[in-house]
N, C-alpha and C. Protein backbone atom coordinates (compact mmCIF):
# COMPACT_ATOMS: atom_id res chain seq x y z
N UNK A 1 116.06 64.56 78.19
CA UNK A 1 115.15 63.46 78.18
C UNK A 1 114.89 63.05 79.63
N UNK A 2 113.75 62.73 79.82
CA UNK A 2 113.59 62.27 81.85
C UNK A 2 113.73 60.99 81.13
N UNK A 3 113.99 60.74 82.52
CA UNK A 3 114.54 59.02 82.75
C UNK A 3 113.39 58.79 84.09
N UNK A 4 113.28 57.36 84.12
CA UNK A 4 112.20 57.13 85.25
C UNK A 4 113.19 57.24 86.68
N UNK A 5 112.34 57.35 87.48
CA UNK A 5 112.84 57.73 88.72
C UNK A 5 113.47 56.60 89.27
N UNK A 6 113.58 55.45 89.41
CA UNK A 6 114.31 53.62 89.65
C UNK A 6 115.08 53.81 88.90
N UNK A 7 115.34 54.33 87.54
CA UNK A 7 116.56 54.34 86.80
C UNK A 7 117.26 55.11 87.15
N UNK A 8 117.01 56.52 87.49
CA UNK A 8 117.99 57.52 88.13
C UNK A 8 118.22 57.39 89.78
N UNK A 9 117.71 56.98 90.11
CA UNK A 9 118.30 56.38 91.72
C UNK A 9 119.11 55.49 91.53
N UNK A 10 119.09 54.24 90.72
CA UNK A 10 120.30 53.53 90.65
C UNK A 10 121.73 54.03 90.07
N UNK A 11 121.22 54.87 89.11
CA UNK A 11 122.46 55.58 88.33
C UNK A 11 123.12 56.47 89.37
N UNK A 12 122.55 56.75 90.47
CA UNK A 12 123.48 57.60 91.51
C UNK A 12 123.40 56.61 92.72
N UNK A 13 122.90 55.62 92.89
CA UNK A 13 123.95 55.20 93.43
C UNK A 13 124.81 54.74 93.15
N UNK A 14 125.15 53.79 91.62
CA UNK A 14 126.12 53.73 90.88
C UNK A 14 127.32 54.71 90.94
N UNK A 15 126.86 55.58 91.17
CA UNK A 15 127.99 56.83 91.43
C UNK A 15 128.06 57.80 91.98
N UNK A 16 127.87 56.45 94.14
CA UNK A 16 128.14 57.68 94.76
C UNK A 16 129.35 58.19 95.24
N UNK A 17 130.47 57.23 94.81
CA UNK A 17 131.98 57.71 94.99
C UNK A 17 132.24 58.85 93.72
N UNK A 18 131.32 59.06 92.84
CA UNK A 18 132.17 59.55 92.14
C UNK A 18 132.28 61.13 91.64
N UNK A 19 132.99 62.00 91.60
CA UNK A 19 132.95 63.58 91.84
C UNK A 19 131.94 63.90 89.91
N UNK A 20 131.72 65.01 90.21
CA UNK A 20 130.69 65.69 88.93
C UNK A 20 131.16 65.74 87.63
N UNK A 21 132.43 65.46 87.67
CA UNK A 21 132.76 65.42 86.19
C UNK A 21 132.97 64.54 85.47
N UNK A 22 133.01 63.10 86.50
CA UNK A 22 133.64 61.90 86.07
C UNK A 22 132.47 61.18 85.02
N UNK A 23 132.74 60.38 84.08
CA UNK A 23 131.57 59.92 83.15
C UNK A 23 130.71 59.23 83.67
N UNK A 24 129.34 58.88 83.31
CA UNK A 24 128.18 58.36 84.09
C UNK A 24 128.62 56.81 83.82
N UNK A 25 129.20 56.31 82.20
CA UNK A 25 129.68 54.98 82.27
C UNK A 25 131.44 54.80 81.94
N UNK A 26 131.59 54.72 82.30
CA UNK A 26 133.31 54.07 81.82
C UNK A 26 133.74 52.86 81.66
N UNK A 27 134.70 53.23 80.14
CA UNK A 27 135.17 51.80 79.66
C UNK A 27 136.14 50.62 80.57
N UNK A 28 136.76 50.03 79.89
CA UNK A 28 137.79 49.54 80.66
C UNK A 28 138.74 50.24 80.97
N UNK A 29 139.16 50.93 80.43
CA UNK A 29 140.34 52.16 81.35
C UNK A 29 139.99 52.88 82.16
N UNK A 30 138.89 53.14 82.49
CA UNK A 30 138.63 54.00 83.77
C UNK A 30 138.14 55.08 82.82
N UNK A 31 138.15 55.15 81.73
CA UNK A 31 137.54 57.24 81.15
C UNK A 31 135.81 56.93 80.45
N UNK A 32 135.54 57.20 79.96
CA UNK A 32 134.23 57.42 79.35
C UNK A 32 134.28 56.62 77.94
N UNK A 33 133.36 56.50 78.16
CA UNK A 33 133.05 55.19 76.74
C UNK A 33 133.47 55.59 75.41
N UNK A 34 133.80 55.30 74.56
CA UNK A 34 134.19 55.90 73.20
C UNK A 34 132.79 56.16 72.80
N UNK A 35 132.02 56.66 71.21
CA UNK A 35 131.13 56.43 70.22
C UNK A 35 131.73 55.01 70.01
N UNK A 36 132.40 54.59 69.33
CA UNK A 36 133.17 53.46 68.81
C UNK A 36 133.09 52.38 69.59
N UNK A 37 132.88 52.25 71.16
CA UNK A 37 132.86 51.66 72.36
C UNK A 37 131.43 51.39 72.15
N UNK A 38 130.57 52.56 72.44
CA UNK A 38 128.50 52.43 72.34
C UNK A 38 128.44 51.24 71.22
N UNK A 39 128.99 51.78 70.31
CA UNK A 39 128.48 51.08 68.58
C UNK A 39 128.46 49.87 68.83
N UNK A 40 130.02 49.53 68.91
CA UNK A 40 130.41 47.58 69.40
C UNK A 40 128.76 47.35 70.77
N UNK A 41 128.88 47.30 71.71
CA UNK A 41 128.20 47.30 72.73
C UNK A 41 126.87 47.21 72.29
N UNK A 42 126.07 48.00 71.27
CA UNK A 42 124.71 48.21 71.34
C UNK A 42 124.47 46.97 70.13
N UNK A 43 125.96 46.87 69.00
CA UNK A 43 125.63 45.50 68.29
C UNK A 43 125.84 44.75 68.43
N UNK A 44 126.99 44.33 69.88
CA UNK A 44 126.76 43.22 70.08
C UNK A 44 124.97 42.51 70.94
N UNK A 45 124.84 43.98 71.65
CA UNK A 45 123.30 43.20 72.47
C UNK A 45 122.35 43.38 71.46
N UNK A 46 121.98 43.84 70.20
CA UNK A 46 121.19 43.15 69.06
C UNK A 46 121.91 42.12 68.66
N UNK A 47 122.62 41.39 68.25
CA UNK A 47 123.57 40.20 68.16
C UNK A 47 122.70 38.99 68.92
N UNK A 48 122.71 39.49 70.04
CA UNK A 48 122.28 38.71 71.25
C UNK A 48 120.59 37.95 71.18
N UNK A 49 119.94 39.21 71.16
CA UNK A 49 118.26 40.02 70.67
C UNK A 49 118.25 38.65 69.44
N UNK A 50 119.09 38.45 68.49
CA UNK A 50 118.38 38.09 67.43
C UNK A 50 118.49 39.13 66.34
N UNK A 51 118.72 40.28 66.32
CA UNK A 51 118.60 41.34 65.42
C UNK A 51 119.51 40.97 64.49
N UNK A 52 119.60 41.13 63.18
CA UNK A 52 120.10 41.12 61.78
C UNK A 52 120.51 42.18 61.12
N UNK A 53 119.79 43.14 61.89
CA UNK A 53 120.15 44.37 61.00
C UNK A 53 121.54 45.41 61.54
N UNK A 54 121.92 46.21 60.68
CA UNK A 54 123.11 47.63 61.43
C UNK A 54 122.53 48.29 62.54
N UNK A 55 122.65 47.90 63.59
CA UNK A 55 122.02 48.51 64.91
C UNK A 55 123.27 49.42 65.21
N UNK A 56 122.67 50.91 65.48
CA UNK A 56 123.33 51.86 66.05
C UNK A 56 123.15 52.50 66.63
N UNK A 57 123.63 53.83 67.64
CA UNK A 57 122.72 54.50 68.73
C UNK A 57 121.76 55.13 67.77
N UNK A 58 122.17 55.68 66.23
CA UNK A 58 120.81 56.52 66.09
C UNK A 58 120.03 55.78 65.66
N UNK A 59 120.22 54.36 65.28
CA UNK A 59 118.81 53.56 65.49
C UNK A 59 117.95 53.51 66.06
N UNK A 60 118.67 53.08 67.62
CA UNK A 60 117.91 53.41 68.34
C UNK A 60 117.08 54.53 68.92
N UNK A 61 117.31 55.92 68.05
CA UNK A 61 116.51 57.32 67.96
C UNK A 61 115.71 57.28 67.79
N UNK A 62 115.97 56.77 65.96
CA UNK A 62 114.84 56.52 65.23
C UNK A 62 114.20 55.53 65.75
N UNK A 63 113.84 54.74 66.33
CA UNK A 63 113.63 53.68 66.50
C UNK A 63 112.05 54.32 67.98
N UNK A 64 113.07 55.10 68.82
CA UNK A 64 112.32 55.19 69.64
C UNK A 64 111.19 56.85 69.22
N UNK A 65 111.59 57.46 67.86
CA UNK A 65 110.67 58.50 67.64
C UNK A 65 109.66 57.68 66.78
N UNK A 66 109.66 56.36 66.25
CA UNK A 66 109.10 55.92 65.45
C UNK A 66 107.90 55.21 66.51
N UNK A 67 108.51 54.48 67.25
CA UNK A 67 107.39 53.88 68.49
C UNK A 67 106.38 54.67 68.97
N UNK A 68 107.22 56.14 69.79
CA UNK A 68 106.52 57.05 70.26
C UNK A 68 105.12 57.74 69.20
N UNK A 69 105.39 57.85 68.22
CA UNK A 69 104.59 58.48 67.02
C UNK A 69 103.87 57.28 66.73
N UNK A 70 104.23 56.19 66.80
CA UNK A 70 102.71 54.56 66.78
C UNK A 70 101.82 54.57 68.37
N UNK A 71 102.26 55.84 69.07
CA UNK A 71 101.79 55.86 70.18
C UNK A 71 100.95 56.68 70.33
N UNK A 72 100.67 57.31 69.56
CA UNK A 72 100.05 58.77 69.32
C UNK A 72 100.56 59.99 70.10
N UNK A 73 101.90 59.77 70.29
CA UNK A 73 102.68 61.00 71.56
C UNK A 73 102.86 62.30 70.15
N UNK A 74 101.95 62.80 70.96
CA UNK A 74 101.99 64.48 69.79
C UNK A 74 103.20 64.77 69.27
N UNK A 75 103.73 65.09 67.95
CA UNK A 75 104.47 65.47 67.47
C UNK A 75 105.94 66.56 67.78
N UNK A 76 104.87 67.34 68.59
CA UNK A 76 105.51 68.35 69.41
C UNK A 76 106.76 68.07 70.40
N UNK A 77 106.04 67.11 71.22
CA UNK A 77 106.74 66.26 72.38
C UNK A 77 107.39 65.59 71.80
N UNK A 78 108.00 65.22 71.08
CA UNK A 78 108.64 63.86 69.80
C UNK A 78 109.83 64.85 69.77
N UNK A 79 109.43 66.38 69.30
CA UNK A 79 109.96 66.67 68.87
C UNK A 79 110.99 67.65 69.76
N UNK A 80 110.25 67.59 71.11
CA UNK A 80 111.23 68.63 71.90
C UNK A 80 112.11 67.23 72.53
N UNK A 81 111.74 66.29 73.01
CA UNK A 81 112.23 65.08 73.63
C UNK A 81 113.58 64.45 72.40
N UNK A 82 113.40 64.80 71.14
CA UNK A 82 115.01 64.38 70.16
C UNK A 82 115.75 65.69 70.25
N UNK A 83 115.35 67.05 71.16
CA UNK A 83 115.99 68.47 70.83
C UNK A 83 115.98 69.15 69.37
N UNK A 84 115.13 68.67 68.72
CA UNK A 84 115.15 68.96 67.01
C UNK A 84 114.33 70.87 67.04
N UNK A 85 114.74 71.27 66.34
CA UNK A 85 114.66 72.76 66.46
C UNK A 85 113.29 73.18 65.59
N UNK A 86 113.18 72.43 64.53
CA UNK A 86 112.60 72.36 63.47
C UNK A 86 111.46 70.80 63.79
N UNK A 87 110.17 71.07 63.02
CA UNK A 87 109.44 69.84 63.70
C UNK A 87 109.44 68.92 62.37
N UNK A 88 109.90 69.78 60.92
CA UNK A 88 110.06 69.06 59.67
C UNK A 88 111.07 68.36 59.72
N UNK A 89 112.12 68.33 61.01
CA UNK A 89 113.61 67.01 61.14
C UNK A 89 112.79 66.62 61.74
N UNK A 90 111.90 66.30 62.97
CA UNK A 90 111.42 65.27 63.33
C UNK A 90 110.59 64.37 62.63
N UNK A 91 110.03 64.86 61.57
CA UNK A 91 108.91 63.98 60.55
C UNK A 91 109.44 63.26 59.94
N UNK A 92 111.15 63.49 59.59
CA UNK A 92 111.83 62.62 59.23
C UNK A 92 112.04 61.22 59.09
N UNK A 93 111.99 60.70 61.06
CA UNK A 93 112.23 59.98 61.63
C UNK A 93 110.87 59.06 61.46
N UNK A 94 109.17 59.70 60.82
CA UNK A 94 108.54 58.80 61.05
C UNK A 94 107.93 58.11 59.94
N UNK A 95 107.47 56.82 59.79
CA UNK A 95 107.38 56.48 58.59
C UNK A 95 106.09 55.40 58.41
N UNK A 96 105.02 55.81 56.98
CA UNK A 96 104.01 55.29 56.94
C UNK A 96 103.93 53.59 57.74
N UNK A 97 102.80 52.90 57.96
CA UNK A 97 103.15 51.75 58.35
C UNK A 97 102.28 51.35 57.21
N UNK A 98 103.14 49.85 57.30
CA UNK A 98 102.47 49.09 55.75
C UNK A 98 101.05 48.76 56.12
N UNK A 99 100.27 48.62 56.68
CA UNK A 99 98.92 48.62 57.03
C UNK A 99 98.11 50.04 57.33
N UNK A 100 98.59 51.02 57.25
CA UNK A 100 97.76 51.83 57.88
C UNK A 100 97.27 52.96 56.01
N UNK A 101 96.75 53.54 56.20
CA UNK A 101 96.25 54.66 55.29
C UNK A 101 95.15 55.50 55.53
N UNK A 102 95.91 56.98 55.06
CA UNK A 102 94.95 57.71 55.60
C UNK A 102 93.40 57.58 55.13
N UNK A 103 92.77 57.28 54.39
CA UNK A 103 91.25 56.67 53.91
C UNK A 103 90.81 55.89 54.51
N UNK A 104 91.87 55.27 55.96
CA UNK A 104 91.35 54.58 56.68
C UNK A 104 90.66 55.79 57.97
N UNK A 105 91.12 57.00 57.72
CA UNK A 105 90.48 57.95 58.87
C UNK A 105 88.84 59.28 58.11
N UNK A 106 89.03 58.68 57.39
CA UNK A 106 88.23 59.20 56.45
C UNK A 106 86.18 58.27 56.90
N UNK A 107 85.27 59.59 57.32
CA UNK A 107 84.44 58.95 57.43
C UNK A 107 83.75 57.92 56.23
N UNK A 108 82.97 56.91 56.67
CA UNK A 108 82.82 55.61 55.37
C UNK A 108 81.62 56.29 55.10
């Protein structure tokens, strides 16, 4: 996935002491974040947000293949940007919107 270029300059300087193997974030012990560590972390800042719902990293997947596809970002790109091998797992992720229908693309 690219990351914008201000985000990856800070992320190294964030870590310019630190040698190539070491994790990009670490917990409180000094090693790399758990899954279990992300989970807490990403629900507590929906917590924060206002959010109500089970927020999890693959929420936030879905979340961001669902945006991208209200964006009109070609399918393709959706689909190389989640690494999905198959473009029928990415269709997965996207889902009618309660306002839209296709008879709405249909000449009148």
């Amino acid at each position: 996935m690219i990351i914008p270029a201000q985000t990856w300059t800070e992320l190294m300087t964030m870590g310019k002491d630190s040698s190539p193997n070491d994790p990009v974030f670490e917990g409180r012990r000094k090693r790399a974040i758990s899954q279990t560590e992300i989970r807490r972390i990403i629900q507590a800042a929906a917590e924060r947000a206002g959010i109500n719902k089970n927020v999890s990293p693959h929420w936030l997947w879905h979340s961001h293949a669902t945006h991208a596809a209200n964006r009109n970002v070609p399918l393709p790109l959706i689909q190389s940007t989640l690494g999905h091998t198959n473009v029928a797992t990415t269709s997965t992720y996207l889902h009618a919107r309660p306002n839209d229908s296709s008879s709405l693309y249909l000449p009148r």
